[in-house]
C-alpha atoms as a PDB file:
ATOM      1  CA  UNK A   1       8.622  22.933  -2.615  1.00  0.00           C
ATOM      2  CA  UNK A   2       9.564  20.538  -0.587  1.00  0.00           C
ATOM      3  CA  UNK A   3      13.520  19.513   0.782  1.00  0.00           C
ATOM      4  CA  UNK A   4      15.325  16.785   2.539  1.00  0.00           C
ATOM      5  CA  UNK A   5      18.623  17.333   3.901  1.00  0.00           C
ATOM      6  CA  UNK A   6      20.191  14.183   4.256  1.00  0.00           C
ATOM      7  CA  UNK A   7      23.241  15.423   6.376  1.00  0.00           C
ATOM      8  CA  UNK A   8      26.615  14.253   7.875  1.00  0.00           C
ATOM      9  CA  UNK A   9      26.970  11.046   5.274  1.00  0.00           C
ATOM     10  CA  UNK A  10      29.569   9.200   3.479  1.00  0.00           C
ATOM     11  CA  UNK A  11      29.511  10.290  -0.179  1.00  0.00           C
ATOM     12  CA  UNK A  12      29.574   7.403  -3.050  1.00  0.00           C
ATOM     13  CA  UNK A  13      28.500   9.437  -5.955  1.00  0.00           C
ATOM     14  CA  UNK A  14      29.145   6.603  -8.806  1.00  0.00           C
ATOM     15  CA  UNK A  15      32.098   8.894 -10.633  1.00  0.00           C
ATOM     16  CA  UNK A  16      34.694   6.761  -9.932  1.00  0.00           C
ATOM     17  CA  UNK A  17      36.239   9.068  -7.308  1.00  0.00           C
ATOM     18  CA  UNK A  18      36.583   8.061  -3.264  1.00  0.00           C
ATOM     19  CA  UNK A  19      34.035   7.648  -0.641  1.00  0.00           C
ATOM     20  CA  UNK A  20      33.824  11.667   0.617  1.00  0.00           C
ATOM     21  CA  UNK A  21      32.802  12.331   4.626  1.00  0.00           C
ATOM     22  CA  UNK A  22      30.566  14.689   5.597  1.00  0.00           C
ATOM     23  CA  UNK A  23      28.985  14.895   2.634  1.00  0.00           C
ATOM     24  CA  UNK A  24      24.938  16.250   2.626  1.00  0.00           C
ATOM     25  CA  UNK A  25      22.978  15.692  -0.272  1.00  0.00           C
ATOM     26  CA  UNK A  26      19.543  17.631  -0.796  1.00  0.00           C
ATOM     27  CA  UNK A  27      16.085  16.289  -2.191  1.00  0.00           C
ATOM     28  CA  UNK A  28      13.660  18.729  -3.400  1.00  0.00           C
ATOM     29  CA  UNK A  29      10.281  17.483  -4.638  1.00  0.00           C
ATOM     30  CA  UNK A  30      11.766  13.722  -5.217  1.00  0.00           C
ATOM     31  CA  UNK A  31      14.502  14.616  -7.013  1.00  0.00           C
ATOM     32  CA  UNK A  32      18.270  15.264  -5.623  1.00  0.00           C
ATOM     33  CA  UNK A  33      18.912  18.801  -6.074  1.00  0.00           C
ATOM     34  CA  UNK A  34      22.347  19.642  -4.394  1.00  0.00           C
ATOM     35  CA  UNK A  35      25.194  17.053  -3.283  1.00  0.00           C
ATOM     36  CA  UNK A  36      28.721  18.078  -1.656  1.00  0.00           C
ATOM     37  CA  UNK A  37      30.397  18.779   1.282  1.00  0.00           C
ATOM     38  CA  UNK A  38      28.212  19.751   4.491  1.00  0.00           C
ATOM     39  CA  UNK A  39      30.500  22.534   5.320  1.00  0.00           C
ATOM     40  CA  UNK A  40      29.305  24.312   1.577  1.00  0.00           C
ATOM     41  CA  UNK A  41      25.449  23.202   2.194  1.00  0.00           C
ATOM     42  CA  UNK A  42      23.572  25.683   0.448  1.00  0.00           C
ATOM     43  CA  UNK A  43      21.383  28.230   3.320  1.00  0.00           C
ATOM     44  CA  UNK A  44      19.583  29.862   1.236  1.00  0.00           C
ATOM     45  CA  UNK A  45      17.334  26.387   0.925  1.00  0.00           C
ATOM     46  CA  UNK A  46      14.038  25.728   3.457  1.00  0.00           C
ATOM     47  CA  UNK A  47      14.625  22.380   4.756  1.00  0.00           C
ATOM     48  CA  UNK A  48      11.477  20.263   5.579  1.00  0.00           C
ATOM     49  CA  UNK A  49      13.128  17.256   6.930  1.00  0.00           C
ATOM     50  CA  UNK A  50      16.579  16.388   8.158  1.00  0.00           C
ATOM     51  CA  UNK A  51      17.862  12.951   8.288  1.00  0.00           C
ATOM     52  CA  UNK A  52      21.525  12.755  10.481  1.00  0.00           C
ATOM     53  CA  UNK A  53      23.592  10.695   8.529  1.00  0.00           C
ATOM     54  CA  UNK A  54      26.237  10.142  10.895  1.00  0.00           C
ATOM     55  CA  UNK A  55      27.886   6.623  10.625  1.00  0.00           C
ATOM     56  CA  UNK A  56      26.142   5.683   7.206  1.00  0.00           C
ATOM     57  CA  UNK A  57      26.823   5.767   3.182  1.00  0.00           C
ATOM     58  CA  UNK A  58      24.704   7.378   0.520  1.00  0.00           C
ATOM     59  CA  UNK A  59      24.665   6.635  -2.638  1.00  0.00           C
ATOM     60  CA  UNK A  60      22.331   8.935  -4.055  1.00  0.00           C
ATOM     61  CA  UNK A  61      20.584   7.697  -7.796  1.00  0.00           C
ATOM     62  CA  UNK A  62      22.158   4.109  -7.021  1.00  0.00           C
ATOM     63  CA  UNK A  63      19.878   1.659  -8.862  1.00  0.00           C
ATOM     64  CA  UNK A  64      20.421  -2.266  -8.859  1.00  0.00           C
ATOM     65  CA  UNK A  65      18.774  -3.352 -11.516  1.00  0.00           C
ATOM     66  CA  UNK A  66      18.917  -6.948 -10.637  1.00  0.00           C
ATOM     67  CA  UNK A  67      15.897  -7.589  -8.223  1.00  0.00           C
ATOM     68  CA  UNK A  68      13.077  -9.904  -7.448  1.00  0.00           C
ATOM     69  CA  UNK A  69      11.382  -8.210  -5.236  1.00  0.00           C
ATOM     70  CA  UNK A  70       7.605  -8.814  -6.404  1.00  0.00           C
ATOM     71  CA  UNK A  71       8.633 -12.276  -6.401  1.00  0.00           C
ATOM     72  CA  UNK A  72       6.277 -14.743  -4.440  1.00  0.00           C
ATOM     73  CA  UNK A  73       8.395 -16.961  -2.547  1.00  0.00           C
ATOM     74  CA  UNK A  74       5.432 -19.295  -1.513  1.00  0.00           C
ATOM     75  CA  UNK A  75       4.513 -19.550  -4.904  1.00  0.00           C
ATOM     76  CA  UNK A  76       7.622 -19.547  -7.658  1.00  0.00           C
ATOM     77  CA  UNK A  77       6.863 -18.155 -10.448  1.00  0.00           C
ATOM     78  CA  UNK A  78       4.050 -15.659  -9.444  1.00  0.00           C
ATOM     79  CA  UNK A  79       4.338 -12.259  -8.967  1.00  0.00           C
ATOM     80  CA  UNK A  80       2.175 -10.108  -6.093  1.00  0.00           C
ATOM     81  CA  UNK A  81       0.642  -7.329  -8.580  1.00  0.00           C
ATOM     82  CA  UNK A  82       0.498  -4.357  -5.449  1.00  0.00           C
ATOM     83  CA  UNK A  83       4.299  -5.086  -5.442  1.00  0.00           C
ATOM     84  CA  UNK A  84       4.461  -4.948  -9.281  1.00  0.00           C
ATOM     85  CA  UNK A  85       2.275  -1.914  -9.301  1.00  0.00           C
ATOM     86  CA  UNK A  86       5.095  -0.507  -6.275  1.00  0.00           C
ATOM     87  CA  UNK A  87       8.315  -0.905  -8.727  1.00  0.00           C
ATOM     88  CA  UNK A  88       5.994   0.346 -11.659  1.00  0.00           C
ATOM     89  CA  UNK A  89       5.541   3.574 -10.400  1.00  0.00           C
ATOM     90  CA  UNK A  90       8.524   4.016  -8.337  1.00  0.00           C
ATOM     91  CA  UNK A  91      10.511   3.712 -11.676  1.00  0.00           C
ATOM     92  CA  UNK A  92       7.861   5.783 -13.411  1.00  0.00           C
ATOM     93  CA  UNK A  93       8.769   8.362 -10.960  1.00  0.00           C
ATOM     94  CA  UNK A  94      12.151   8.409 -11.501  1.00  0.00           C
ATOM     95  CA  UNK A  95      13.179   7.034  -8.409  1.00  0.00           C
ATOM     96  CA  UNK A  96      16.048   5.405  -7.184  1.00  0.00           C
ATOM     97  CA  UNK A  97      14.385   2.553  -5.555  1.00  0.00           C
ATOM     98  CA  UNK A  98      15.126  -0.774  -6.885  1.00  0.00           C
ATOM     99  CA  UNK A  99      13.478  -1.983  -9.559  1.00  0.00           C
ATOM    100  CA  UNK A 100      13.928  -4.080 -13.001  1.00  0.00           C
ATOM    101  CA  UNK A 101      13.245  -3.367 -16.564  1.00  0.00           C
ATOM    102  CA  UNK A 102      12.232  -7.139 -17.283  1.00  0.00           C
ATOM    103  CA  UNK A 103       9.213  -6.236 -14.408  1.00  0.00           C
ATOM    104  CA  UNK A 104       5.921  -7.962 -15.768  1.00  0.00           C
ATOM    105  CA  UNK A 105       3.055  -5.694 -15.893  1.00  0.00           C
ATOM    106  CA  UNK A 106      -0.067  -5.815 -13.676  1.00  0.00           C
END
């Protein structure tokens, strides 16, 4: 298995509650495994990767949902199919990058 530690962030977690400092959130094969304060990060966990944090805000399984990005601007109305194919499977893999269920398929 593999983990990020995303460390040392500004917590948005989409319940509602405030934004929480120094906050580290952990992603283990793609999919976030542990969020909450940095001072409780779990040890018992092999990192792979850190990111520092410091001076930015997470907000881990945010997705906006209202997105062109396969749009063509030289060309309205056409869609570039690698970027279609992109948001297809990045949604298909659960995750959290933008993407939109109204997508047209390759």
């Amino acid at each position: 298995m593999s983990t990020l530690a995303i460390r040392n962030v500004t917590l948005l977690d989409g319940t509602g509650g405030i934004a929480r400092a120094d906050s580290s959130v952990h992603v283990t094969d793609g999919r976030i495994g542990w969020v909450g304060d940095a001072s409780a990060e779990p040890r018992d966990v092999t990192v792979s990767q850190v990111i520092d944090g410091t001076g930015r805000t997470l907000l881990p399984g945010f997705i906006d949902s209202h997105v062109h990005l396969c749009a063509d601007p030289e060309r309205p109305g056409r869609y570039d199919p690698l970027q279609v194919s992109t948001e297809r499977l990045a949604m298909e893999t659960s995750s959290t990058t933008p993407g939109s269920p109204t997508t047209p398929a390759p």
